[in-house]
C-alpha atoms as a PDB file:
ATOM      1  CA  UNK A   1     165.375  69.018  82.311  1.00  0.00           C
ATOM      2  CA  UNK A   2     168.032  66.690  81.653  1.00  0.00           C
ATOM      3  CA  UNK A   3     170.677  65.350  84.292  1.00  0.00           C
ATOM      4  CA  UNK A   4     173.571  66.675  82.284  1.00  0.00           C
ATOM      5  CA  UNK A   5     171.682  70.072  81.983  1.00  0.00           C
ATOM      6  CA  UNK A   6     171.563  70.295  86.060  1.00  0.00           C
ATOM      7  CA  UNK A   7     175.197  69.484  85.948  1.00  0.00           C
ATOM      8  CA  UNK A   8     175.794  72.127  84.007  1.00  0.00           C
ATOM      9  CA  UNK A   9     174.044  74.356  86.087  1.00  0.00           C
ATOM     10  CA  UNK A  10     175.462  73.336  89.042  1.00  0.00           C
ATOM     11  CA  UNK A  11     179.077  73.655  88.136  1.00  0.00           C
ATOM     12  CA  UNK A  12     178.269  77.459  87.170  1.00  0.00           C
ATOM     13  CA  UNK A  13     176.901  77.814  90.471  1.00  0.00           C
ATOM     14  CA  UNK A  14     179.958  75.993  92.231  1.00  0.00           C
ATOM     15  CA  UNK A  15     182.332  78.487  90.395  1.00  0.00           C
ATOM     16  CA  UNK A  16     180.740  81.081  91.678  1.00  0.00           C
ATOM     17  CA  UNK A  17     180.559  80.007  95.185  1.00  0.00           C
ATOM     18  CA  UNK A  18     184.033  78.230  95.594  1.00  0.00           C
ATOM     19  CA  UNK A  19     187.371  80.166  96.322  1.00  0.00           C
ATOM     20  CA  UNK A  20     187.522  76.993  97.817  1.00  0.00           C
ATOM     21  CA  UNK A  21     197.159  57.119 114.038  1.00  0.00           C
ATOM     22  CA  UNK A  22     194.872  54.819 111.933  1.00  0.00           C
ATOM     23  CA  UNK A  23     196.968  51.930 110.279  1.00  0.00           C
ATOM     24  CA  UNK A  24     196.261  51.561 106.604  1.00  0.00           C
ATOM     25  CA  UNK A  25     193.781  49.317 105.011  1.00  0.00           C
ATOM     26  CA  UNK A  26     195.095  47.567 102.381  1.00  0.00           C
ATOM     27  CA  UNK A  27     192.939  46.859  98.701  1.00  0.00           C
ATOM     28  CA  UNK A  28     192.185  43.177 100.320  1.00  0.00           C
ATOM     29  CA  UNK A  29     190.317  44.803 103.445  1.00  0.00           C
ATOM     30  CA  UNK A  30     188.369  47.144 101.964  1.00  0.00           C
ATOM     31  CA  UNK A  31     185.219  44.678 100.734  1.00  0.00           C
ATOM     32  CA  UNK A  32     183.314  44.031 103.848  1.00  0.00           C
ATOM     33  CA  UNK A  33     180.431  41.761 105.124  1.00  0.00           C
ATOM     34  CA  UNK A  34     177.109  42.804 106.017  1.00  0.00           C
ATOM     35  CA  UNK A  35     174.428  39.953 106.687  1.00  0.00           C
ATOM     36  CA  UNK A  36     175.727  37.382 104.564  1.00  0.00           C
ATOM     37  CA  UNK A  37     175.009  40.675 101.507  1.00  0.00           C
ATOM     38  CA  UNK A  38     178.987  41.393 100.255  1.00  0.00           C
ATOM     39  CA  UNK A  39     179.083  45.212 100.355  1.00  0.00           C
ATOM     40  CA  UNK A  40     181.723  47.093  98.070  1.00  0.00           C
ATOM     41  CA  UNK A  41     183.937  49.919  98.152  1.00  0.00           C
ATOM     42  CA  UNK A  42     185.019  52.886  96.119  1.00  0.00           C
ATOM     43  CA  UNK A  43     187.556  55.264  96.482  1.00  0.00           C
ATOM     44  CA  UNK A  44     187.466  59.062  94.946  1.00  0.00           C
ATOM     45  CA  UNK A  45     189.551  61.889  95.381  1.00  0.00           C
ATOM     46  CA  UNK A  46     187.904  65.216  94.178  1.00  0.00           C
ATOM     47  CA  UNK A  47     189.083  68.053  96.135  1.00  0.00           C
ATOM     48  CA  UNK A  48     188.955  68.728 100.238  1.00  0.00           C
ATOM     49  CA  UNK A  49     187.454  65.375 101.816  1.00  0.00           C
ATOM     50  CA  UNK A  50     185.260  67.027 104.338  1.00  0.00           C
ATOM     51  CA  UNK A  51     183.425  68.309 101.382  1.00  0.00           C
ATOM     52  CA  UNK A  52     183.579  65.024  99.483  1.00  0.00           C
ATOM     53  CA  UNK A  53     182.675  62.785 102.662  1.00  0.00           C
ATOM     54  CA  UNK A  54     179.757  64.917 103.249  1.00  0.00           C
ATOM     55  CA  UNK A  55     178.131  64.369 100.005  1.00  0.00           C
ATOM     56  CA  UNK A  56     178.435  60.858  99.689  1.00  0.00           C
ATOM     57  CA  UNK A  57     177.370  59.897 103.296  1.00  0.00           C
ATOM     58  CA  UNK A  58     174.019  61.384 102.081  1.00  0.00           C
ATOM     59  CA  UNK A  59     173.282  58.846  99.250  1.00  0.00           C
ATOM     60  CA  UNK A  60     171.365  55.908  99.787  1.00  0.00           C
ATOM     61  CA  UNK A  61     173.239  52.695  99.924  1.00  0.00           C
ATOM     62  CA  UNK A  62     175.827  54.645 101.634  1.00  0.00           C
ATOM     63  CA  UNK A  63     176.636  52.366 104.598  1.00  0.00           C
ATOM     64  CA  UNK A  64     180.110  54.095 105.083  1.00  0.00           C
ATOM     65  CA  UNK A  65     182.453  56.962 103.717  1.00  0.00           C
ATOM     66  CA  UNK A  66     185.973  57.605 105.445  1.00  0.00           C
ATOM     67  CA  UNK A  67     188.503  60.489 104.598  1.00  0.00           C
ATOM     68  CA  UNK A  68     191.684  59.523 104.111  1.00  0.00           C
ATOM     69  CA  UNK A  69     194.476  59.526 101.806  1.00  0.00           C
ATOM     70  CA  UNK A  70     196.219  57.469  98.774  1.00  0.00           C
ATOM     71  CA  UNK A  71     198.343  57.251  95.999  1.00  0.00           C
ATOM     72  CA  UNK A  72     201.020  58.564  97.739  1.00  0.00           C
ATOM     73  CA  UNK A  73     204.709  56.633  98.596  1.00  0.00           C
ATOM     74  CA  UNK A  74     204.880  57.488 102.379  1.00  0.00           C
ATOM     75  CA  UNK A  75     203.398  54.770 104.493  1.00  0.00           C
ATOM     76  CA  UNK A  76     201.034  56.250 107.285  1.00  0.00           C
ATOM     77  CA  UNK A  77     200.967  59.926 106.690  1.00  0.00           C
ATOM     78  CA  UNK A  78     199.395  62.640 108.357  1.00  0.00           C
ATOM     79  CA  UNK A  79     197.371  65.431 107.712  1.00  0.00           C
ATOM     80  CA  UNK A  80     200.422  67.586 108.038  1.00  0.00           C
ATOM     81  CA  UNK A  81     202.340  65.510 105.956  1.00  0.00           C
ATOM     82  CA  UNK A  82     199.560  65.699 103.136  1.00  0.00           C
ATOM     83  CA  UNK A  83     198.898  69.144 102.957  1.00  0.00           C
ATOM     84  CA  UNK A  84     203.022  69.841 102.200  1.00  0.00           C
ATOM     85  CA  UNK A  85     201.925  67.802  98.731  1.00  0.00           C
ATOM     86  CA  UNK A  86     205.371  66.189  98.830  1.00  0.00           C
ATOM     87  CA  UNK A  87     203.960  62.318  99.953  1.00  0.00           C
ATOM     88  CA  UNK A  88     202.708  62.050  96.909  1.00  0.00           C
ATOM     89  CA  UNK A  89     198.908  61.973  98.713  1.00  0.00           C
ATOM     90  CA  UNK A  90     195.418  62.570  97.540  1.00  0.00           C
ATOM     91  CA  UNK A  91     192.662  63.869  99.629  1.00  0.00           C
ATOM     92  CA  UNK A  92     189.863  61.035  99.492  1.00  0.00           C
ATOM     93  CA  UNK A  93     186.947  59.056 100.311  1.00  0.00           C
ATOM     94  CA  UNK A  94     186.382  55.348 100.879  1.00  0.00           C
ATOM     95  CA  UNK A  95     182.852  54.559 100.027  1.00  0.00           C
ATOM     96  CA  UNK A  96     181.804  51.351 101.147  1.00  0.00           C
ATOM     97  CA  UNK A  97     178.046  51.028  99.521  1.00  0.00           C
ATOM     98  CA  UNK A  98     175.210  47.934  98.924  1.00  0.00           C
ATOM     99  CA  UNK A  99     175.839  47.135  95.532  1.00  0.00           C
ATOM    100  CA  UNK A 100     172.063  46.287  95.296  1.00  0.00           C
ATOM    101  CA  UNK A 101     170.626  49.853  96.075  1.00  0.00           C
ATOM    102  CA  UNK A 102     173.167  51.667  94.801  1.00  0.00           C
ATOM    103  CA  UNK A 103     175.360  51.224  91.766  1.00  0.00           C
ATOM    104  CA  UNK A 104     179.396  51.994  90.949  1.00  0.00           C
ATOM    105  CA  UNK A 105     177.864  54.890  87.714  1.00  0.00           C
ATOM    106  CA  UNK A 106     175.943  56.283  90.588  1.00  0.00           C
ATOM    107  CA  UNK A 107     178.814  56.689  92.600  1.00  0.00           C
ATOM    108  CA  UNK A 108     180.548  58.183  89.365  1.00  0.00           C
ATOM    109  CA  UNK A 109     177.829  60.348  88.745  1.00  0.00           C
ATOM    110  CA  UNK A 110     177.941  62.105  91.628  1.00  0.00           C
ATOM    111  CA  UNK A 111     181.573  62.261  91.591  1.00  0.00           C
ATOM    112  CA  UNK A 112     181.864  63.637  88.482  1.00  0.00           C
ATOM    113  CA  UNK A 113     179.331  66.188  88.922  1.00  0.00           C
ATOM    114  CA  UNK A 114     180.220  67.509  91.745  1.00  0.00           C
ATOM    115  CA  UNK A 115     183.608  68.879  91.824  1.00  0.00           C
ATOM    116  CA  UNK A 116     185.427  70.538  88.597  1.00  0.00           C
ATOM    117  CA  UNK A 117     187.714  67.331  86.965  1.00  0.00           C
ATOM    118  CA  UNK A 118     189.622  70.008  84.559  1.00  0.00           C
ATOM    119  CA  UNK A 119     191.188  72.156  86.982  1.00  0.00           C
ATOM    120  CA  UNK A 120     194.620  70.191  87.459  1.00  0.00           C
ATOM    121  CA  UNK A 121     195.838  69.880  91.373  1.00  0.00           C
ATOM    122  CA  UNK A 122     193.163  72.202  92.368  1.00  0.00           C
ATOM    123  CA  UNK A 123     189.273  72.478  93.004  1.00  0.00           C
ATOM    124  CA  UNK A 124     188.738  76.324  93.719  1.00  0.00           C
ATOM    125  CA  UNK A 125     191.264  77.935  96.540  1.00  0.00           C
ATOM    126  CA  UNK A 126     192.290  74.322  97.490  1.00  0.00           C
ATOM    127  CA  UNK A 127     195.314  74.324  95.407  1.00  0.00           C
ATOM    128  CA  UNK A 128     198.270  71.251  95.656  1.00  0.00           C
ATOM    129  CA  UNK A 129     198.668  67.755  94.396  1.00  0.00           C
ATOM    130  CA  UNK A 130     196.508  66.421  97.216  1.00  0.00           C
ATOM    131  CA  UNK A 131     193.488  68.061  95.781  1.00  0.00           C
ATOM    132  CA  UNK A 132     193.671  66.143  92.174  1.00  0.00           C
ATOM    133  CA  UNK A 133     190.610  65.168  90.874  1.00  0.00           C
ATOM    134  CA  UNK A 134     191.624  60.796  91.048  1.00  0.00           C
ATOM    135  CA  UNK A 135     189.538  57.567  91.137  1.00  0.00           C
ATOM    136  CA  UNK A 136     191.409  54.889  93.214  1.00  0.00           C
ATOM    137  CA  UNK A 137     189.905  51.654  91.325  1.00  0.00           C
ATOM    138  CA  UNK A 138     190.157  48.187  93.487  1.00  0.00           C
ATOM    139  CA  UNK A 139     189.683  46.029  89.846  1.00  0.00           C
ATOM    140  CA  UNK A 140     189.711  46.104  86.076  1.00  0.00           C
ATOM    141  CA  UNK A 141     185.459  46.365  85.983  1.00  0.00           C
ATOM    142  CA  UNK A 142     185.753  49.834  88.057  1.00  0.00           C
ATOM    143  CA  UNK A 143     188.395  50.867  86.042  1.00  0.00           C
ATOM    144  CA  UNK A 144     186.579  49.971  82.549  1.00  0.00           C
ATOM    145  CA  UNK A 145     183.538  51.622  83.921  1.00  0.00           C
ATOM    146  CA  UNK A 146     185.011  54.563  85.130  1.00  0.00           C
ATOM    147  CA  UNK A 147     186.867  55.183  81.746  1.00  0.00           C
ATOM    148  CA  UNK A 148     183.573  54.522  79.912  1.00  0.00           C
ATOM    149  CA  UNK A 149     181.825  57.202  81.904  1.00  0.00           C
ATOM    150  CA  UNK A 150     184.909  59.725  81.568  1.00  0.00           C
ATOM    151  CA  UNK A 151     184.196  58.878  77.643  1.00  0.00           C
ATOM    152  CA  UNK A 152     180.787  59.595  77.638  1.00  0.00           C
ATOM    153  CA  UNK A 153     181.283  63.021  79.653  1.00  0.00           C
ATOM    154  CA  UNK A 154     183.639  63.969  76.894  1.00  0.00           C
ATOM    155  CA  UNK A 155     181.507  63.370  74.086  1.00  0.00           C
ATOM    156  CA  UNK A 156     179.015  65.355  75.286  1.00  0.00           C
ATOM    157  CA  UNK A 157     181.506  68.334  76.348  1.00  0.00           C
ATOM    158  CA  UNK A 158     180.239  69.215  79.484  1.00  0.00           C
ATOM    159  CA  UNK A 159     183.653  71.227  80.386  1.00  0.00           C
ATOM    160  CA  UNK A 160     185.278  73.250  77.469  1.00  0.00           C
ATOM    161  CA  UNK A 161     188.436  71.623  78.943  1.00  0.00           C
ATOM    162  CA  UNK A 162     190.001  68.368  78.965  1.00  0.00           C
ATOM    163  CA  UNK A 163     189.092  66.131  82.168  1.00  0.00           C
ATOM    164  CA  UNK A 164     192.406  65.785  84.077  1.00  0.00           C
ATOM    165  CA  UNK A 165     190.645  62.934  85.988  1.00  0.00           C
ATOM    166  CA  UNK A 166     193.644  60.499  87.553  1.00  0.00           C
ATOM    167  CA  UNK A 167     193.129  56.531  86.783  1.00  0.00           C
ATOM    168  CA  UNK A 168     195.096  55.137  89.515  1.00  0.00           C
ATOM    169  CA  UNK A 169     194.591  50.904  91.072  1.00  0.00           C
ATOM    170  CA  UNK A 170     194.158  51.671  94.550  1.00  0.00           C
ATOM    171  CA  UNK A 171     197.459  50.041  96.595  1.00  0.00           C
ATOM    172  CA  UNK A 172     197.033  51.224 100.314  1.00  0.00           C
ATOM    173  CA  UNK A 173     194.330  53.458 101.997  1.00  0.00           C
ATOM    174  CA  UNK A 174     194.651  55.674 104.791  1.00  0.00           C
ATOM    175  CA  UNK A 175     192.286  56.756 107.075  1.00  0.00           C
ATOM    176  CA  UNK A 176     192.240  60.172 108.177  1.00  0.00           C
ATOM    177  CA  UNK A 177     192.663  60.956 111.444  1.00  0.00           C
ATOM    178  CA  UNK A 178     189.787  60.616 113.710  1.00  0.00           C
ATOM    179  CA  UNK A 179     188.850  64.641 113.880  1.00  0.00           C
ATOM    180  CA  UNK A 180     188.611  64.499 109.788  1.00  0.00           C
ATOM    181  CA  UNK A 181     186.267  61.982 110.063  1.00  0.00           C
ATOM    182  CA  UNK A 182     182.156  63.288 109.985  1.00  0.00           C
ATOM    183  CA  UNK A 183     183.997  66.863 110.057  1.00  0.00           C
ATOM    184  CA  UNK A 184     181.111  68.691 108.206  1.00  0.00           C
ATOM    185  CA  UNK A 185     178.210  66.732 110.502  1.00  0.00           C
ATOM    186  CA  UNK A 186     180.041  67.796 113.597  1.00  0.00           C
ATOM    187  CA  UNK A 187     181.209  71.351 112.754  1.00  0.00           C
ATOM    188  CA  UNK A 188     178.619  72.533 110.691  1.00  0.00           C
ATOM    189  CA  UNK A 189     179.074  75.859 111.574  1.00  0.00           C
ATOM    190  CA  UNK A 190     182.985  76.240 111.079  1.00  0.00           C
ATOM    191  CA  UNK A 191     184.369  79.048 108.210  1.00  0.00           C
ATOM    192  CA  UNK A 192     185.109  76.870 105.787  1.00  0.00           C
ATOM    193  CA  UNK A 193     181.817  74.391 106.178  1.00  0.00           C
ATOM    194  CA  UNK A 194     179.771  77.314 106.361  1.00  0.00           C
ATOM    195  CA  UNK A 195     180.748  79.085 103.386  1.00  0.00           C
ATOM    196  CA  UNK A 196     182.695  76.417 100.945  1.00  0.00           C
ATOM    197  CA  UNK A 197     180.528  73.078 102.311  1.00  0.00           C
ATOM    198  CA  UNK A 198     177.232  74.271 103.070  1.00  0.00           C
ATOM    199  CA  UNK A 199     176.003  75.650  99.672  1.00  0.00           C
ATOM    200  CA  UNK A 200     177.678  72.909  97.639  1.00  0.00           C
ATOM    201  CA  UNK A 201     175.520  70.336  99.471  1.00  0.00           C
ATOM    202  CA  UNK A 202     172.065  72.332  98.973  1.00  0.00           C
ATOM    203  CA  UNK A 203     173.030  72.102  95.360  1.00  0.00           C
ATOM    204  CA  UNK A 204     173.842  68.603  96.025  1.00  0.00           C
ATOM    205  CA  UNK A 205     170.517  67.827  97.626  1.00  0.00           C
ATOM    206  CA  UNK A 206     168.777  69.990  94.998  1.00  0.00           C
ATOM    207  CA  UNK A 207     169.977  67.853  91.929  1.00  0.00           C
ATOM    208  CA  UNK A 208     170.698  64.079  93.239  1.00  0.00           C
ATOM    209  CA  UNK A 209     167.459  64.694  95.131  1.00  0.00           C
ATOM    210  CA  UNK A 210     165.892  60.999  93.764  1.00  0.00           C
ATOM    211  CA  UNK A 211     169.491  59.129  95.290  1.00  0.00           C
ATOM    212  CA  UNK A 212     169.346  60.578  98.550  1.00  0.00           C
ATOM    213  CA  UNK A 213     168.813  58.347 101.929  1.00  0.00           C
END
């Protein structure tokens, strides 16, 4: 079976399962050495970031994933501020991956495919602005490849609606703070983990089986 056929399947699935003080890091910090190998980053905003973060810190060539925030206009927000949806914030994820064992499609690819990118400001009960389905691109090649991707899903009409998918150069990210970080690892157990988190990562496991660590 096809990988855009187990897409499909699991976004029928997800439907049916979803009612859904760290300084900033500007776009010059976020590349970051690791034994001599340079080590890239990419940021992704696709609904709640505990859900997100948990996904991604499961692929291989993962070596980090932070929740945090951007594209908004207030400098150093908080959680609070966020979830009013008036700083202009997106829930996200900063990815920093190996390059070598893992590539920027594969990052798309799982991005894509697992949250819905046609349901403006919302991914199931998680309604608001900081919910939008965004990519936060650090250069022109993620951007090109990101719109390239978005062109191919389109073409072969995965979603009978349009993606709403945000295109936005990454300026400033925030990192969450510290009790968003690894939330899903260390409260596996809480409501919304257990019910919202837990069956979208089985699925997860299920179809990016082959890119897992």
């Amino acid at each position: 079976m096809s990988k855009m056929r187990w897409a499909i399947i699991y976004l029928i699935g997800l439907i049916t399962i979803i009612p859904y003080g760290l300084k900033s890091s500007t776009l010059h910090d976020t590349d970051m050495e690791n034994n001599g190998d340079r080590l890239k980053t990419a940021v992704f905003a696709g609904g709640c970031f505990w859900c997100t973060e948990a996904m991604f810190s499961q692929m291989k060539g993962v070596q980090k994933v932070v929740s945090g925030y951007a594209g908004g206009h207030v400098a150093d927000p908080t959680y609070k501020q966020v979830c009013t949806g008036l700083t202009g914030h997106a829930e996200c994820t900063q990815i920093t991956y190996d390059p070598h064992l893992v590539t920027f499609g594969d990052l798309l690819e799982v991005f894509w495919m697992t949250h819905d990118p046609t349901t403006l400001n919302r991914q199931g009960a998680d309604v608001g602005t900081q919910y939008r389905s965004a990519i936060f691109y650090t250069d022109e090649e993620q951007r090109e490849a990101a719109l390239v991707y978005k062109a191919k899903l389109e073409k072969e009409k995965i979603w009978k609606d349009p993606i709403v998918t945000e295109f936005t150069k990454l300026i400033k990210f925030y990192p969450a703070e510290d009790y968003h970080q690894d939330y899903y690892e260390i409260n596996p157990d809480q409501g919304y983990c257990r019910i919202v988190i837990t069956p979208k990562i089985e699925k997860f496991k299920k179809i990016f089986a082959g890119k897992l660590k």
